[in-house]
N, C-alpha and C. Protein backbone atom coordinates (compact mmCIF):
# COMPACT_ATOMS: atom_id res chain seq x y z
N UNK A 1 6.02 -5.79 -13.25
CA UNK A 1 6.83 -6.81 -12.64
C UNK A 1 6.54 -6.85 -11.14
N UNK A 2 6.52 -8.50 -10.78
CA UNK A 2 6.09 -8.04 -9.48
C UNK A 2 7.28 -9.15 -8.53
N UNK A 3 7.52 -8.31 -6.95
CA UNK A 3 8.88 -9.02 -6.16
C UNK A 3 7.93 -8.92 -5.15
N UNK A 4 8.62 -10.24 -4.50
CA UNK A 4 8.14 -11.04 -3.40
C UNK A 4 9.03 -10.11 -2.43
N UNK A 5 10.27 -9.51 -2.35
CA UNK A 5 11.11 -8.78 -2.10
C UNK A 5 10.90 -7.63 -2.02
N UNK A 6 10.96 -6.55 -0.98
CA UNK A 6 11.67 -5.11 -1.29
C UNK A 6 12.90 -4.90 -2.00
N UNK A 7 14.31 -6.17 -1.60
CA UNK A 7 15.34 -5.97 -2.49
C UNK A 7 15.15 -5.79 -3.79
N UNK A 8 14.53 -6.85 -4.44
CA UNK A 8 14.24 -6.95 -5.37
C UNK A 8 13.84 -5.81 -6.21
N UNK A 9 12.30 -5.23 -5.65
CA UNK A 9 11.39 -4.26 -5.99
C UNK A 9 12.58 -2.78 -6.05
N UNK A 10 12.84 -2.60 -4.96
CA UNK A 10 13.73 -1.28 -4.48
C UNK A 10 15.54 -1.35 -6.14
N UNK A 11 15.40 -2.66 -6.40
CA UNK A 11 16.53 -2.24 -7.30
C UNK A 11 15.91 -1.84 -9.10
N UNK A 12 14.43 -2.12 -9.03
CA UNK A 12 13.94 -1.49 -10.33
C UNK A 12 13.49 0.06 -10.32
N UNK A 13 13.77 0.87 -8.79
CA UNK A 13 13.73 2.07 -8.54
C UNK A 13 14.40 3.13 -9.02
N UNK A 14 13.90 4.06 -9.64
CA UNK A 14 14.87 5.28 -9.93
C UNK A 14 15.13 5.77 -8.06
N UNK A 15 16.24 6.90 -8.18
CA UNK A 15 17.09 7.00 -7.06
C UNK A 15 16.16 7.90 -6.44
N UNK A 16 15.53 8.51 -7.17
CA UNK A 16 14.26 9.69 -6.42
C UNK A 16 12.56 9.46 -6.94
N UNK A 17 11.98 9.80 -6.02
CA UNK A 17 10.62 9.62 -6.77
C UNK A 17 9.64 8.76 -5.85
N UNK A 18 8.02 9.63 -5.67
CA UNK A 18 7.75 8.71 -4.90
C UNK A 18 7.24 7.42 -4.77
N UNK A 19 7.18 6.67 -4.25
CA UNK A 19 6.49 4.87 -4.27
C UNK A 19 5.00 5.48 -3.17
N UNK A 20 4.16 4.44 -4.03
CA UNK A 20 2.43 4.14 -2.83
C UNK A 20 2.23 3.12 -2.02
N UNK A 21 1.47 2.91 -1.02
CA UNK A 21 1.46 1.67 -0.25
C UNK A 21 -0.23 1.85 -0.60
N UNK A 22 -1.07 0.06 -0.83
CA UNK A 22 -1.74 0.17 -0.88
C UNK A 22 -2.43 -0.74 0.54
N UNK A 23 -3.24 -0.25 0.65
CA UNK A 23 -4.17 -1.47 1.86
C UNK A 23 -5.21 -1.77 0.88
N UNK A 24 -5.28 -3.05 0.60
CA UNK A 24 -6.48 -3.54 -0.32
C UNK A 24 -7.66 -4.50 0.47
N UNK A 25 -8.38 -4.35 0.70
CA UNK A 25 -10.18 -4.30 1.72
C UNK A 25 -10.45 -5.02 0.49
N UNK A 26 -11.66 -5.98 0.82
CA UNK A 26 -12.81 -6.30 0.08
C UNK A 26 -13.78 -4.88 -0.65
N UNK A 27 -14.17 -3.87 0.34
CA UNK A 27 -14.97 -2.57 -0.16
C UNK A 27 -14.14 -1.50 -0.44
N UNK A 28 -12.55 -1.51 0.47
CA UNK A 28 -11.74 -0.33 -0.33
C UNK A 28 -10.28 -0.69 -0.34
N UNK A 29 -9.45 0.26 -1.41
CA UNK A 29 -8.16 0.63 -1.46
C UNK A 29 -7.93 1.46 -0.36
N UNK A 30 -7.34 1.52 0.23
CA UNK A 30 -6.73 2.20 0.93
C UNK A 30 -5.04 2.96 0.30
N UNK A 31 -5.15 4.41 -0.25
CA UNK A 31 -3.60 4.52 -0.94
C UNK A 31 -3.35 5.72 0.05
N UNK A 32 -1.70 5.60 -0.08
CA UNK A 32 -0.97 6.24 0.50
C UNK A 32 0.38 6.71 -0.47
N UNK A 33 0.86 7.70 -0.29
CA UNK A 33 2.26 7.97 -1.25
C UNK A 33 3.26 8.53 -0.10
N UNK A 34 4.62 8.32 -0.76
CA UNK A 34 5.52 8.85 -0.23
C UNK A 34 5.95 10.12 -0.92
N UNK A 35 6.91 10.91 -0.09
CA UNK A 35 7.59 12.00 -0.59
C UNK A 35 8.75 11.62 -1.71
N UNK A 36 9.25 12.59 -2.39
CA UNK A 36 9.91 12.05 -3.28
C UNK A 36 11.58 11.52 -2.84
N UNK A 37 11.69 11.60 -1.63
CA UNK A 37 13.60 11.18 -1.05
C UNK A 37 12.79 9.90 -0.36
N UNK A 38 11.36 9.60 -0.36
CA UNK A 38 10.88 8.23 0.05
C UNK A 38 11.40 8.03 1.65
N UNK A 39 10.87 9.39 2.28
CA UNK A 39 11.04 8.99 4.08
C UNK A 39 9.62 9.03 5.31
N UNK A 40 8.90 9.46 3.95
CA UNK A 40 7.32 9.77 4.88
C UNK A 40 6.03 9.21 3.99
N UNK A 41 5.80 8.16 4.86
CA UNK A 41 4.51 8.07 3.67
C UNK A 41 3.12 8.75 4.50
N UNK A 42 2.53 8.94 3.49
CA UNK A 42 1.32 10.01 3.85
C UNK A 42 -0.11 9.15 3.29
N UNK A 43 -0.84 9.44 3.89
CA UNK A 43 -2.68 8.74 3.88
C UNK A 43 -3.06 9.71 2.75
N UNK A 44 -3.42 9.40 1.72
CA UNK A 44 -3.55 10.48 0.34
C UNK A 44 -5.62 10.27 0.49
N UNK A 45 -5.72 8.80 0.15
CA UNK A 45 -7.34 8.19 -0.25
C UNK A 45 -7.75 7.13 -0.08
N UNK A 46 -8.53 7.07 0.02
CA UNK A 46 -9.49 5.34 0.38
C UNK A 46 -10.87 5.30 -1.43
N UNK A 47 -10.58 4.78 -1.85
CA UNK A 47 -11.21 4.02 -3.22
C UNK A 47 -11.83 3.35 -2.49
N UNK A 48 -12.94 3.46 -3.04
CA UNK A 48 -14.46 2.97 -3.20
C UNK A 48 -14.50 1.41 -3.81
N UNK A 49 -14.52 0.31 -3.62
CA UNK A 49 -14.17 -1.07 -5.16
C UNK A 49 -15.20 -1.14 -5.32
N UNK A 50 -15.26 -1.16 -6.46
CA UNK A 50 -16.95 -1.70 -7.50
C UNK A 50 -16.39 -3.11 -8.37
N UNK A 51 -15.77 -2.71 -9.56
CA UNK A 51 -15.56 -3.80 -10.14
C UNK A 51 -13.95 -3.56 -10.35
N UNK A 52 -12.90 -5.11 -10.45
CA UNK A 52 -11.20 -4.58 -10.69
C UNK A 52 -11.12 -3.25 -12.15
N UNK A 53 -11.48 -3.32 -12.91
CA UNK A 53 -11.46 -2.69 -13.89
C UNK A 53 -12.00 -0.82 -13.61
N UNK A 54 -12.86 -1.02 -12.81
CA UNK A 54 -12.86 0.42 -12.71
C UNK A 54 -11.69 0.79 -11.34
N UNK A 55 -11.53 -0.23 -10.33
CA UNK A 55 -11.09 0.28 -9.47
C UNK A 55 -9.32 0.42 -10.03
N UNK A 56 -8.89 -0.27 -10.94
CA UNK A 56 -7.28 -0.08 -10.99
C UNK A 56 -7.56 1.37 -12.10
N UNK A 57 -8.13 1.05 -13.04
CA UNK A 57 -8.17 2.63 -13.55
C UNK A 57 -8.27 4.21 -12.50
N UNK A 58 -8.78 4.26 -11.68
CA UNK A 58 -9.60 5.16 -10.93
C UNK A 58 -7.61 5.04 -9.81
N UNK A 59 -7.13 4.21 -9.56
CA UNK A 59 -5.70 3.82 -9.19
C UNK A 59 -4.95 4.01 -9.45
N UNK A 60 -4.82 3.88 -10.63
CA UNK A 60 -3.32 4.27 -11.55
C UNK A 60 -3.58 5.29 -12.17
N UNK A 61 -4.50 5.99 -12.38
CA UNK A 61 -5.08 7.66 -12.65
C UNK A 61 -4.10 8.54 -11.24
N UNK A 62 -4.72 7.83 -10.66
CA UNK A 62 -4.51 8.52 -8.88
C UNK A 62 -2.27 8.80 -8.92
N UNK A 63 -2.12 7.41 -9.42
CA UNK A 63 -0.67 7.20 -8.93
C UNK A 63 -0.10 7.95 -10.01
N UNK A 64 -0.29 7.99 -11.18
CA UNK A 64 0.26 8.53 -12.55
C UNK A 64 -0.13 9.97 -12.09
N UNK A 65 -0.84 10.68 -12.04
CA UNK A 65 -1.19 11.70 -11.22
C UNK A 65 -0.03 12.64 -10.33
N UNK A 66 0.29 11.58 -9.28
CA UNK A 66 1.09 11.79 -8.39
C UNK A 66 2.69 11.05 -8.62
N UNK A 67 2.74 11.21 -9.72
CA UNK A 67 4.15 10.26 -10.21
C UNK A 67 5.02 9.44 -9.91
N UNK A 68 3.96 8.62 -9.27
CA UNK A 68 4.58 7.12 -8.48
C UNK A 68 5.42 6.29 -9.40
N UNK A 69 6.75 6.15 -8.65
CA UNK A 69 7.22 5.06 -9.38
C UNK A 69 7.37 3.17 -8.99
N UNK A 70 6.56 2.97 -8.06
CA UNK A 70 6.30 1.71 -7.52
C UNK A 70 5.43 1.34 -6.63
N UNK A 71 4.63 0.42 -6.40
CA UNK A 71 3.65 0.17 -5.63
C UNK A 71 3.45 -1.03 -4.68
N UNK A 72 3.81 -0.63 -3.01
CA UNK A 72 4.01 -1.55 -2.01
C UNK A 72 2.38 -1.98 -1.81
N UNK A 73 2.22 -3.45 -1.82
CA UNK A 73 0.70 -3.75 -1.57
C UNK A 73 0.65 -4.57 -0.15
N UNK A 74 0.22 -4.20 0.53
CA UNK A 74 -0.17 -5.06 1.67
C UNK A 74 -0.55 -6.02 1.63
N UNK A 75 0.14 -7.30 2.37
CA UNK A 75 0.15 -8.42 2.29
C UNK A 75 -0.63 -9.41 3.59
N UNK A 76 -1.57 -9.69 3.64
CA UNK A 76 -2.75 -10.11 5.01
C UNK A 76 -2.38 -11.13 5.23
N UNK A 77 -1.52 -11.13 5.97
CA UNK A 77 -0.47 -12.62 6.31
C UNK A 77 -1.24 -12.85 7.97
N UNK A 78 -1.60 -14.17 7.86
CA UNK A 78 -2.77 -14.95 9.62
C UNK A 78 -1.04 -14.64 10.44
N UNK A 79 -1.68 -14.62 11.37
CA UNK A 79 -0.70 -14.43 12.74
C UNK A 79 1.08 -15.68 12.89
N UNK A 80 0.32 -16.41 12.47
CA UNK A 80 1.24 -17.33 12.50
C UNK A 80 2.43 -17.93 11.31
N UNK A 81 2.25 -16.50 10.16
CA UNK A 81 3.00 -15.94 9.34
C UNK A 81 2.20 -16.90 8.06
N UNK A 82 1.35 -18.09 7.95
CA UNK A 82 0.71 -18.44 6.72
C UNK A 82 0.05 -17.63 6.21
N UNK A 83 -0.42 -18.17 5.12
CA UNK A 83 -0.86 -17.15 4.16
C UNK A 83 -2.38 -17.74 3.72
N UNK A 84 -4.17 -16.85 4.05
CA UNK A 84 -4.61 -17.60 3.82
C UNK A 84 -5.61 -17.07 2.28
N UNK A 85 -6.93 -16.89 2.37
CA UNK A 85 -7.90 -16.63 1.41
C UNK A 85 -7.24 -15.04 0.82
N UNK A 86 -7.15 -14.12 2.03
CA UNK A 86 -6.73 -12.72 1.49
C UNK A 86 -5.45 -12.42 1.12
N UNK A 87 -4.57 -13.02 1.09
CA UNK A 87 -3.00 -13.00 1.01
C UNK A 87 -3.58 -13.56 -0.64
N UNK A 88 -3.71 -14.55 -0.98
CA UNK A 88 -4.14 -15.34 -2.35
C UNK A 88 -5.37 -14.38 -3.23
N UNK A 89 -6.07 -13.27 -2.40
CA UNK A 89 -6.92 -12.29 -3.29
C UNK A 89 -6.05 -11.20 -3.44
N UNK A 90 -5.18 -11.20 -2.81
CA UNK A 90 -4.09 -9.30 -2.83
C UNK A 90 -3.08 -10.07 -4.12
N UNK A 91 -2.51 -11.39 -3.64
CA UNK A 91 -1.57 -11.24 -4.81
C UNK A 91 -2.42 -11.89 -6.54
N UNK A 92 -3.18 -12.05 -6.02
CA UNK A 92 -4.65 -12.46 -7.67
C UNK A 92 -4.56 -10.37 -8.47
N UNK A 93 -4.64 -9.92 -7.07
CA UNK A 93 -4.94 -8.07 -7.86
C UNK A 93 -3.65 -7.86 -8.28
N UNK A 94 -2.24 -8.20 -7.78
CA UNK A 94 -0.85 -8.21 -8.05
C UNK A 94 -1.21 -8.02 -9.47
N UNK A 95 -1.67 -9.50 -9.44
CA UNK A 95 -1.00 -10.30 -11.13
C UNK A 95 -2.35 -9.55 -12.48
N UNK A 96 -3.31 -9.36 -11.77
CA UNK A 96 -4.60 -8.31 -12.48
C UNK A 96 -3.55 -6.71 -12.92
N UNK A 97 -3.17 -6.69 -11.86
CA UNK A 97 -2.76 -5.33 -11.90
C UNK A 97 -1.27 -4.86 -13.31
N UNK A 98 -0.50 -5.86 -12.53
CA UNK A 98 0.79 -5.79 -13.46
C UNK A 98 0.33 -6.04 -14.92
N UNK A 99 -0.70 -6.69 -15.35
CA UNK A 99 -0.76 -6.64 -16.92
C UNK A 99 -1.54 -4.95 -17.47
N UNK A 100 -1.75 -4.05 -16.47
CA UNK A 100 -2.06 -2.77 -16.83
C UNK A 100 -1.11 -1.88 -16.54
N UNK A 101 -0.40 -2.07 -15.70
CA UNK A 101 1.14 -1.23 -15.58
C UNK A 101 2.36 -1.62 -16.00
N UNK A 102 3.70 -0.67 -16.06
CA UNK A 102 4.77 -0.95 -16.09
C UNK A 102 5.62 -0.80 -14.56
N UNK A 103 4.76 0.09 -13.68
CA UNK A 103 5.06 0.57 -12.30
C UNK A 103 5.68 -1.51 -11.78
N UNK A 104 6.69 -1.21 -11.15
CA UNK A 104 7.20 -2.67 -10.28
C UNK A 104 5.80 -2.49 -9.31
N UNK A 105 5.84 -3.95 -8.72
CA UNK A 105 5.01 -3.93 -7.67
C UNK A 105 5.83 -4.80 -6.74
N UNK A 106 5.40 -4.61 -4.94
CA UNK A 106 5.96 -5.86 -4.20
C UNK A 106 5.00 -5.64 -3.32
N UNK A 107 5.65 -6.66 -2.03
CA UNK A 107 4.37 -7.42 -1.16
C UNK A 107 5.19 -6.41 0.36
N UNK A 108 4.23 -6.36 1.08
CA UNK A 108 4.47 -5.96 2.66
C UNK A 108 3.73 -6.39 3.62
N UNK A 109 4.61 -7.15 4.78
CA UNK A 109 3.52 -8.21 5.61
C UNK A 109 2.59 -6.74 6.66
N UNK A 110 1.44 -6.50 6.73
CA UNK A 110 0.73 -5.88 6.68
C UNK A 110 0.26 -6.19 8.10
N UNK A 111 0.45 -7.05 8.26
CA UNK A 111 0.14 -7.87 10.76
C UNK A 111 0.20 -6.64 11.07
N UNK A 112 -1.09 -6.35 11.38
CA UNK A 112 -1.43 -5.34 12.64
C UNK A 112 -1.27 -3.93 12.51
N UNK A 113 -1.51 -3.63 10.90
CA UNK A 113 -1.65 -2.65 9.90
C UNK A 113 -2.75 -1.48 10.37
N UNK A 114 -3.71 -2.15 10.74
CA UNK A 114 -4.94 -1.17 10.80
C UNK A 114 -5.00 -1.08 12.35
N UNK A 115 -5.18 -2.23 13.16
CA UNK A 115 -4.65 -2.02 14.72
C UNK A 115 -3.81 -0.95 15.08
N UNK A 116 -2.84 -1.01 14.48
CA UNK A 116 -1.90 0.12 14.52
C UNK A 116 -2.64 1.65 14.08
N UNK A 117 -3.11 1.71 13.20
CA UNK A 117 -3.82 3.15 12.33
C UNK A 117 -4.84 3.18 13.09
N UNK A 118 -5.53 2.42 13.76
CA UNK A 118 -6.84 3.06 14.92
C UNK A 118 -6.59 3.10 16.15
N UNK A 119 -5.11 2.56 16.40
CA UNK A 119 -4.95 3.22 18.00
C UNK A 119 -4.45 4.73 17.49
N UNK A 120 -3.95 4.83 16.58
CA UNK A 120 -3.18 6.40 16.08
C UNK A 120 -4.11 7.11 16.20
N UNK A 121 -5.22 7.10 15.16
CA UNK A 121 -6.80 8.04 15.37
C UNK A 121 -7.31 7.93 16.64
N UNK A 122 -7.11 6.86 17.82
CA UNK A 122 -8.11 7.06 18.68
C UNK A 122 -7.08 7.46 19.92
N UNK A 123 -6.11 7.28 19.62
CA UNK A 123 -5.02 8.74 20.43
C UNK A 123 -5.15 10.04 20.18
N UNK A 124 -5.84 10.37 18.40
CA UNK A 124 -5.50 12.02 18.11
C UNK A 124 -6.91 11.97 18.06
N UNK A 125 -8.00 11.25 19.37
CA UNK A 125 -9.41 11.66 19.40
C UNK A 125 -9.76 11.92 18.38
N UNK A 126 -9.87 11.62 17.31
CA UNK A 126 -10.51 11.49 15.66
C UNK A 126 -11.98 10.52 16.18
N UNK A 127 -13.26 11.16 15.90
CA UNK A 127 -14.54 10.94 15.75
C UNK A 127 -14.71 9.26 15.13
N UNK A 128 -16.01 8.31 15.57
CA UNK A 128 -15.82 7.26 15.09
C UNK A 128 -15.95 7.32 13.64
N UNK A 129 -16.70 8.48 12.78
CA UNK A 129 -17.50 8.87 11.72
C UNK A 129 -16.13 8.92 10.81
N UNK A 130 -15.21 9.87 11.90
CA UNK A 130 -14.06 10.43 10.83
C UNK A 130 -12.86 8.55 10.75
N UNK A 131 -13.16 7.80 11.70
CA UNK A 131 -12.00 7.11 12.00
C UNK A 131 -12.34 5.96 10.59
N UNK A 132 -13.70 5.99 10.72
CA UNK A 132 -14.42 5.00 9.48
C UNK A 132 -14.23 5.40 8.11
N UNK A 133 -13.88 6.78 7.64
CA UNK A 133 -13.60 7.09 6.51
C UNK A 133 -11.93 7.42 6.15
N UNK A 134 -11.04 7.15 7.15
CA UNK A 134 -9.51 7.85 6.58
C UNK A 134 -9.02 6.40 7.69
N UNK A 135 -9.38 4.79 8.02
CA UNK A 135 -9.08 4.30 8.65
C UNK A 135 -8.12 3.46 6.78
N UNK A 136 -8.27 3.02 6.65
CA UNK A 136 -8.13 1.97 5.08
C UNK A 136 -7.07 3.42 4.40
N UNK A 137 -6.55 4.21 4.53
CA UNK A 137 -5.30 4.94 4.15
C UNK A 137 -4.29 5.66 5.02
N UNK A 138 -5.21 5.01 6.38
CA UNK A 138 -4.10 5.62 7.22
C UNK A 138 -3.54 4.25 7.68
N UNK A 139 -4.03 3.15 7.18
CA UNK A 139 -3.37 1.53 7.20
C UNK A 139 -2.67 1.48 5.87
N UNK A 140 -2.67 1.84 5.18
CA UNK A 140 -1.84 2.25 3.98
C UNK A 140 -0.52 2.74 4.42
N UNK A 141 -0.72 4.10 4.59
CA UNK A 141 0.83 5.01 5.05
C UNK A 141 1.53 3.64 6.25
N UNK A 142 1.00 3.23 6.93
CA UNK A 142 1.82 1.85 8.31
C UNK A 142 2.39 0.85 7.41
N UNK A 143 1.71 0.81 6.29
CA UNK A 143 2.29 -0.31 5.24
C UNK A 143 3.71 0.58 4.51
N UNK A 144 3.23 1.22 3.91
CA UNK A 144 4.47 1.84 2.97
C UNK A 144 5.60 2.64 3.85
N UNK A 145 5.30 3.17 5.36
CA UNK A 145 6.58 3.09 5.96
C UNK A 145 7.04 2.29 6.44
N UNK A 146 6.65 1.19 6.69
CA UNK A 146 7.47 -0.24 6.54
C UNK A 146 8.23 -0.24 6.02
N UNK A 147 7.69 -0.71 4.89
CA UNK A 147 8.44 -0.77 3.61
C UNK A 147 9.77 0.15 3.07
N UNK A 148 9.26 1.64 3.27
CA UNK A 148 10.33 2.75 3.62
C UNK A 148 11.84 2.45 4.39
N UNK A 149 11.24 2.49 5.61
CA UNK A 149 12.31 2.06 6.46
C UNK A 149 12.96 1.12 6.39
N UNK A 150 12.36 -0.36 5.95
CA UNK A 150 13.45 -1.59 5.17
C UNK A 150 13.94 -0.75 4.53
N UNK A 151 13.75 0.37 3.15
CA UNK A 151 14.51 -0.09 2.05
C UNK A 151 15.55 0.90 2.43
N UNK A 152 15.49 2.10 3.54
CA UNK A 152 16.37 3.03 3.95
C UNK A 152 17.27 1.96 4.47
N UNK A 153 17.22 1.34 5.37
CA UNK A 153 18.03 0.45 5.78
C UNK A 153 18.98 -0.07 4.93
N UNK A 154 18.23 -1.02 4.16
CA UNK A 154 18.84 -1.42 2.74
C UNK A 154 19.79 -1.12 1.86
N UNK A 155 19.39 0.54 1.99
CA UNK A 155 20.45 1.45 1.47
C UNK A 155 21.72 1.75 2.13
N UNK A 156 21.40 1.95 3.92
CA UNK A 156 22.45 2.51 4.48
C UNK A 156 23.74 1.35 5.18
């Protein structure tokens, strides 16, 4: 099932357990998970994409794995909040995706996702070598504590 909403998404949640944020690239996933009280999300992996079929298997291995119970996807919304070619390929993997899971899925406006994750690495002097391989899941974790922090909110 998939919500345009965190409300939405956050009320098919069990009360504990963690949720993933994904950053979805043309060449990678970018995943991230949270802890299980859902207050820290963490840069777990960056997936390789070859074809959808190997890459959601090789995904939901990863999340089933780590006993995710929902999956925040980053949403590549243009500056001026429209929505253009990549907003219409993330929610195409949405609707790919949900006919292989039961996991909820929702959307997170994602503006300045990775901007954000490479001033972080190039504050903690992280190598360009290292910034190119953990950049696409450390834009992940900026997505899913977003998302976090709405839904703490939400709650409180």
């Amino acid at each position: 099932m998939t919500f345009d909403d965190v409300e939405g998404f956050q009320s098919t949640l069990p009360a504990f357990g963690p949720i993933a944020g994904l950053d979805l690239g043309t060449a990678t996933i970018g995943v991230a998970v949270s802890d299980g009280s859902r207050q820290i999300a963490t840069p777990v992996e960056t997936i390789k994409r070859k074809k959808f079929g190997i890459d959601a298997g090789k995904l939901l291995s990863l999340l089933k794995e780590r006993g995710v119970h929902g999956i925040v996807l980053g949403l590549p919304m243009n500056m001026d909040g429209s929505e253009g070619p990549r907003c219409q390929a993330t929610r195409a993997f949405a609707r790919n995706l949900e006919k292989l899971t039961d996991l909820p899925i929702t959307f997170w406006d994602e503006r300045l996702s990775t901007v954000a994750a490479e001033r972080a690495l190039l504050e903690a002097d992280t190598s360009r070598k290292r910034r190119a391989e953990v950049i696409d899941h450390v834009a992940a974790s900026y997505i899913l504590q977003g998302a976090l922090d709405r839904m703490a909110h939400l709650k409180g």
